[in-house]
C-alpha atoms as a PDB file:
ATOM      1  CA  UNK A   1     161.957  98.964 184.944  1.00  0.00           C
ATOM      2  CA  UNK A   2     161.683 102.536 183.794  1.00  0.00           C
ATOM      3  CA  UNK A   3     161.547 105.982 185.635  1.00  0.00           C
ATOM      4  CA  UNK A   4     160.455 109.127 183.352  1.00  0.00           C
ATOM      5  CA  UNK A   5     162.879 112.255 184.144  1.00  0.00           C
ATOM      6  CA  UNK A   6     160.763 115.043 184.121  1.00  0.00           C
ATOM      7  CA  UNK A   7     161.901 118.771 182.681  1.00  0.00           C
ATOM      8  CA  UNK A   8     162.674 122.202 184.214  1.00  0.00           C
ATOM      9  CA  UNK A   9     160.829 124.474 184.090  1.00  0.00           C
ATOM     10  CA  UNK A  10     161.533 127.261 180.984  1.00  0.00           C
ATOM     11  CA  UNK A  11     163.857 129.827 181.605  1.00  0.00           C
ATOM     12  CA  UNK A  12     161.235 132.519 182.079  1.00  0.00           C
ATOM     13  CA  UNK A  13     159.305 131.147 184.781  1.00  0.00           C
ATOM     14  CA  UNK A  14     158.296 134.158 186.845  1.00  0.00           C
ATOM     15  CA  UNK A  15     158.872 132.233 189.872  1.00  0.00           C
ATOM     16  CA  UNK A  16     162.458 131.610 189.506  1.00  0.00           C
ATOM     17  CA  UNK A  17     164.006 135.516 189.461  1.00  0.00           C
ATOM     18  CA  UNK A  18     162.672 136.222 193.373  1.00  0.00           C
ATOM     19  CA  UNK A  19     163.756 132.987 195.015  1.00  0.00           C
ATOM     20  CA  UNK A  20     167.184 132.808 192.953  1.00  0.00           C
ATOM     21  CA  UNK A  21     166.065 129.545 191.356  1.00  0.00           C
ATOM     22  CA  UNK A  22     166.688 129.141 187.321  1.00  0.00           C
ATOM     23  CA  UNK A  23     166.375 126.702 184.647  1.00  0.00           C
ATOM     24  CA  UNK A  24     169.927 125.375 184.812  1.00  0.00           C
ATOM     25  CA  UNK A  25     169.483 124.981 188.866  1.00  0.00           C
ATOM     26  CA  UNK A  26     166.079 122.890 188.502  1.00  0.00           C
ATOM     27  CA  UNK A  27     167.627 120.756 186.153  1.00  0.00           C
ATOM     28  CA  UNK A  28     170.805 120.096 187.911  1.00  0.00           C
ATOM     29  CA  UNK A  29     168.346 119.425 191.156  1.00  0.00           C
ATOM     30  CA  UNK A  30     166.081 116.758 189.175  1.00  0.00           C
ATOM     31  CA  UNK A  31     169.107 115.245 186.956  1.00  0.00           C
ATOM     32  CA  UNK A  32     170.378 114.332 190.378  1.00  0.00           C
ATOM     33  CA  UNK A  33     167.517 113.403 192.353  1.00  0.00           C
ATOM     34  CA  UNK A  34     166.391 110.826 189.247  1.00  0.00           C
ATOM     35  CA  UNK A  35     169.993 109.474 189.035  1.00  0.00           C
ATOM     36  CA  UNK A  36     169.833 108.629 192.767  1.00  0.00           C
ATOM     37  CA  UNK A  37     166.702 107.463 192.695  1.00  0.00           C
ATOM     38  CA  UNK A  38     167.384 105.035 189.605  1.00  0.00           C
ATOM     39  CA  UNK A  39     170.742 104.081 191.065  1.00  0.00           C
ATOM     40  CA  UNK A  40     169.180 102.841 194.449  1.00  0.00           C
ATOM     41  CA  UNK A  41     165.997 101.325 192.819  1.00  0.00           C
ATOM     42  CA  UNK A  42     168.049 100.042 190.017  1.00  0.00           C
ATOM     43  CA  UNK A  43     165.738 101.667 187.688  1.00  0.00           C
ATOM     44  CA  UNK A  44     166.917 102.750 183.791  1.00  0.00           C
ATOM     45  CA  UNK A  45     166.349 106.423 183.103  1.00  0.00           C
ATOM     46  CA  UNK A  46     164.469 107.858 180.282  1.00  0.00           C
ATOM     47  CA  UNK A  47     165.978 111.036 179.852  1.00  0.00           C
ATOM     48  CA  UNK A  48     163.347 113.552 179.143  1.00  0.00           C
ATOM     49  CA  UNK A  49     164.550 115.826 181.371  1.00  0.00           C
ATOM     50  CA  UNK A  50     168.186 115.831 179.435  1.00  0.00           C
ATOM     51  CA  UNK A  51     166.950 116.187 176.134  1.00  0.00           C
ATOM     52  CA  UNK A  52     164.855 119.148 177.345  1.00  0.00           C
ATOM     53  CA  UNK A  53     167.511 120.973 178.864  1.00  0.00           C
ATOM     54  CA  UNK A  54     170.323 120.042 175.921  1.00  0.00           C
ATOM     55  CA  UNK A  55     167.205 121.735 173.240  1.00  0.00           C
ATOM     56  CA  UNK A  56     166.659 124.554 175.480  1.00  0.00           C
ATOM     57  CA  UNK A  57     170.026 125.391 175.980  1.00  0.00           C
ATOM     58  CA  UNK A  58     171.370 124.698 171.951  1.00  0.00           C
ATOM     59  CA  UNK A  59     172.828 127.741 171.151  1.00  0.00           C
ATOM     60  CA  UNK A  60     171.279 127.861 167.417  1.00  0.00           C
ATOM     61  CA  UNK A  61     168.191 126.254 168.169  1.00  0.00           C
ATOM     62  CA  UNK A  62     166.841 126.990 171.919  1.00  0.00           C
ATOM     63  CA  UNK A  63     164.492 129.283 173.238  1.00  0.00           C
ATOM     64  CA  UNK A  64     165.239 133.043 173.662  1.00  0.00           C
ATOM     65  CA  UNK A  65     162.677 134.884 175.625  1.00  0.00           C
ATOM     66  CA  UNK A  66     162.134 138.410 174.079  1.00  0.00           C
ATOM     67  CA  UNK A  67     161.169 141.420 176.395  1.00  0.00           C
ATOM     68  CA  UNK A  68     157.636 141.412 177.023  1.00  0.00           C
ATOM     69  CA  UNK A  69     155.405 143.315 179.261  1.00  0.00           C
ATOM     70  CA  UNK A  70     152.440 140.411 179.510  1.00  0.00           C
ATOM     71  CA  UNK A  71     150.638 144.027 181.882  1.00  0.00           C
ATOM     72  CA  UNK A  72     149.846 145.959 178.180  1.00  0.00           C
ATOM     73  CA  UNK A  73     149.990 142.689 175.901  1.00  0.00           C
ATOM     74  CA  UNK A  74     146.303 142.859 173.539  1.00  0.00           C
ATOM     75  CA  UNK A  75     144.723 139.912 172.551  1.00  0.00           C
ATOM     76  CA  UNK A  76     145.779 138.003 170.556  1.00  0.00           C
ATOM     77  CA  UNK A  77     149.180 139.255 170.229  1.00  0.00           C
ATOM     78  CA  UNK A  78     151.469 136.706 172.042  1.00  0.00           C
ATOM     79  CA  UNK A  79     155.592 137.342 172.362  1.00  0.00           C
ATOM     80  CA  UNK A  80     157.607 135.347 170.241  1.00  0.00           C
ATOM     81  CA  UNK A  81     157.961 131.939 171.519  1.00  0.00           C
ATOM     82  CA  UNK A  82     160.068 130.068 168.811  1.00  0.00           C
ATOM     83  CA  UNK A  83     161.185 127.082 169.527  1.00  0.00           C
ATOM     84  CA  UNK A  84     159.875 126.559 172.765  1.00  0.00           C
ATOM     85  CA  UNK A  85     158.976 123.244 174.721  1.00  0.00           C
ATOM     86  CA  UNK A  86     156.444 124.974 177.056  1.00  0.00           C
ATOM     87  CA  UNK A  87     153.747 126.106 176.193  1.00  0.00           C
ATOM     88  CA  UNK A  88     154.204 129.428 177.571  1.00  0.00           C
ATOM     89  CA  UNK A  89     152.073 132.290 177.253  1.00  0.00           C
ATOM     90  CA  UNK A  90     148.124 132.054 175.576  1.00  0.00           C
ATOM     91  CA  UNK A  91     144.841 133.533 175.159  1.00  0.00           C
ATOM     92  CA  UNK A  92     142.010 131.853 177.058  1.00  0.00           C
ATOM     93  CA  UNK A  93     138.010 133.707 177.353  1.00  0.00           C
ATOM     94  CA  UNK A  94     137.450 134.064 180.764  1.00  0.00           C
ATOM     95  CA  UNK A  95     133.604 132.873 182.160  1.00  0.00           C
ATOM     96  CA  UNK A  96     132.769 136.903 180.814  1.00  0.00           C
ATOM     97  CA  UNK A  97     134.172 136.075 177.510  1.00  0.00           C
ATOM     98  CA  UNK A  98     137.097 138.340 177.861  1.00  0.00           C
ATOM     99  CA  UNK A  99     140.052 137.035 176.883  1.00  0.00           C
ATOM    100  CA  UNK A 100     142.966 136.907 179.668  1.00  0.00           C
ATOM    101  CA  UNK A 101     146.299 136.693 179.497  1.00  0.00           C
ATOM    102  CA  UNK A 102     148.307 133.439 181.042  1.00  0.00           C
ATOM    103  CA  UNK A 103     151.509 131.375 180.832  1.00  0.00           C
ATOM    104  CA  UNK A 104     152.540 127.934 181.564  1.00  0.00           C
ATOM    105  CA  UNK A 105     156.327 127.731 181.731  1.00  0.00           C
ATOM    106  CA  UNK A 106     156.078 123.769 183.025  1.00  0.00           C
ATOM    107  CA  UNK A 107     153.828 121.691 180.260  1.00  0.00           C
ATOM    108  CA  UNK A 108     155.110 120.570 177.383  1.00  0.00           C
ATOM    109  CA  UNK A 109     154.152 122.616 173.514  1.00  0.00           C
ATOM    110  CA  UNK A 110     153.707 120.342 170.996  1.00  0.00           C
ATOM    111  CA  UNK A 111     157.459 120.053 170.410  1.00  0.00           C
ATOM    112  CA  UNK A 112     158.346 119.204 173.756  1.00  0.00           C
ATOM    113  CA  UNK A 113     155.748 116.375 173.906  1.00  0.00           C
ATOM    114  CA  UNK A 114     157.531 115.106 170.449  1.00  0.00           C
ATOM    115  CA  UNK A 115     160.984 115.744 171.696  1.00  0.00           C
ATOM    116  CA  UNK A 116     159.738 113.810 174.664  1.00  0.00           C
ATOM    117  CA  UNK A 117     158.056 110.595 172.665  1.00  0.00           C
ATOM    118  CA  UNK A 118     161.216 110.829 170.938  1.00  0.00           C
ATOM    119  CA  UNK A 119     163.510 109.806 173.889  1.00  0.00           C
ATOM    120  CA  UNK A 120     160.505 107.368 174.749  1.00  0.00           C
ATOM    121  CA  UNK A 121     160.778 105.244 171.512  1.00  0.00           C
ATOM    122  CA  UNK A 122     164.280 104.877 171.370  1.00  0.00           C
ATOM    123  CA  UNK A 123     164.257 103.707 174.778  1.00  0.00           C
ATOM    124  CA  UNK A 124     161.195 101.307 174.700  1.00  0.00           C
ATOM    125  CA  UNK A 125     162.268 100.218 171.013  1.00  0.00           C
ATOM    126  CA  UNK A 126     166.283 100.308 171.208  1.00  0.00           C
ATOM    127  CA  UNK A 127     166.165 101.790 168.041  1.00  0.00           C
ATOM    128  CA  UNK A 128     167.458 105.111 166.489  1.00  0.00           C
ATOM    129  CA  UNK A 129     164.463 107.533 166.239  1.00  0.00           C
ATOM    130  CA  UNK A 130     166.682 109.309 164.140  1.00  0.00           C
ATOM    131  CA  UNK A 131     165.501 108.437 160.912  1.00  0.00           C
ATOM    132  CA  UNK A 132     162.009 107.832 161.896  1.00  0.00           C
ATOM    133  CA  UNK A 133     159.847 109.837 159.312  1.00  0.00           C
ATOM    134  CA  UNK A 134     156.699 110.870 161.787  1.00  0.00           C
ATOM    135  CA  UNK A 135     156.472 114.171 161.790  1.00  0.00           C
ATOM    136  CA  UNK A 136     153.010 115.771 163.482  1.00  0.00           C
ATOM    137  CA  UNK A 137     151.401 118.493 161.201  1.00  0.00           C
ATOM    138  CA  UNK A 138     152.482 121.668 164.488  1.00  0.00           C
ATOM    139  CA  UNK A 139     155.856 120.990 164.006  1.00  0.00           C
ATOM    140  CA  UNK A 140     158.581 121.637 161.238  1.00  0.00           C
ATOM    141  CA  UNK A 141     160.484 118.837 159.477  1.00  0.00           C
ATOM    142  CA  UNK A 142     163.233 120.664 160.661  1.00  0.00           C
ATOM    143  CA  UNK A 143     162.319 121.127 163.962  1.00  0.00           C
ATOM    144  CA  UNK A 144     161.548 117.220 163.950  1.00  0.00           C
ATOM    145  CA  UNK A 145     165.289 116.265 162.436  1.00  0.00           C
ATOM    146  CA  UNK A 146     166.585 118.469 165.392  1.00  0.00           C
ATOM    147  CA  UNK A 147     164.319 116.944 168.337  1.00  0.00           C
ATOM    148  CA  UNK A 148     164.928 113.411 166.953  1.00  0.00           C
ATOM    149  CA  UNK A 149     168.852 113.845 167.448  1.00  0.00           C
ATOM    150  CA  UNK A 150     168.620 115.166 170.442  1.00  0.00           C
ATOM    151  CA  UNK A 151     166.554 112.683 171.749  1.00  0.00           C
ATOM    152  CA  UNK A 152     169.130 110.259 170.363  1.00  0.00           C
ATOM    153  CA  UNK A 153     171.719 111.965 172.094  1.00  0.00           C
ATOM    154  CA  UNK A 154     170.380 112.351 175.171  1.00  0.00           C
ATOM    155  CA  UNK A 155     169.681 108.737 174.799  1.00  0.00           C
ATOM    156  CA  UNK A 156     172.909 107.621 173.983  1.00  0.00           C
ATOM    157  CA  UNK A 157     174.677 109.576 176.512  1.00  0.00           C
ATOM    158  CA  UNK A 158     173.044 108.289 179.423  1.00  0.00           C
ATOM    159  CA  UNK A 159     173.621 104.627 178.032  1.00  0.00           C
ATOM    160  CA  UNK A 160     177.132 105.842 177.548  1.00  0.00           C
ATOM    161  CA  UNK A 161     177.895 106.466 181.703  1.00  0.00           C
ATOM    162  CA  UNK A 162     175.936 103.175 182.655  1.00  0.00           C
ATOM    163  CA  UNK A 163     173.036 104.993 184.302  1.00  0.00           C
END
């Protein structure tokens, strides 16, 4: 039996600066919450929630928010979101047909939700997704390479401490 760790929350999540919450808190909270639940259910992790955090916090490859002030921001400009796994801030037409600002700091982009079916394959298949070729067309080959080892990683290293 499985259990699916879930992510934090991206670093810029206006909610975490007032209550004193942040990225590396939320995942420290859910990495041990799932780990206690998995331990007492005797459940096998599939850590989602690790490889999230280990891409977000790479030092080459994770996401750096840039200063942005979303109150002036014209459509469509967005901020620069490279490398993100959340899909973060968009455009959508309001039921005027103006378009209106938003962001979503706790869904997956489309390279979290590969990053994520990464750790799931290796896991379900117990096979390296390392030199799996898939690549979907909204991500990089090199952005895929990099997802697909840390999904291995992330895999590995949970298998490595038994949990």
């Amino acid at each position: 039996m499985l259990i699916h760790e879930t992510w934090a929350y991206r670093c810029d999540e206006p909610d975490f600066a007032p209550n004193g919450n942040s990225e590396e808190k939320m995942y420290k909270a859910l990495s041990h919450a799932y780990r206690s639940v998995a331990s007492e259910l005797g459940l096998r992790i599939l850590p989602v929630g690790d490889a999230f955090y280990a891409a977000d916090t790479d030092p080459i490859w994770g996401y750096k928010p840039c200063a942005f002030d979303s109150s002036h921001a014209v459509y469509p400009n967005l901020p620069d979101q490279t490398n993100s796994l959340h899909v973060g801030w968009y455009w959508v037409k309001d039921p005027q047909g103006k378009y209106e600002l938003n962001t979503d700091c706790h869904h997956a982009s489309p390279c979290g939700c590969y990053l994520a079916g990464c750790v799931w394959f290796e896991v379900l298949f117990g096979k390296s997704v390392v030199d799996n070729k898939f690549v979907p067309s909204d991500i990089t080959h090199q952005d895929a390479v990099f997802l697909r080892k840390i999904a291995h990683r992330a895999v590995q290293q949970l298998d490595e401490h038994g949990r």
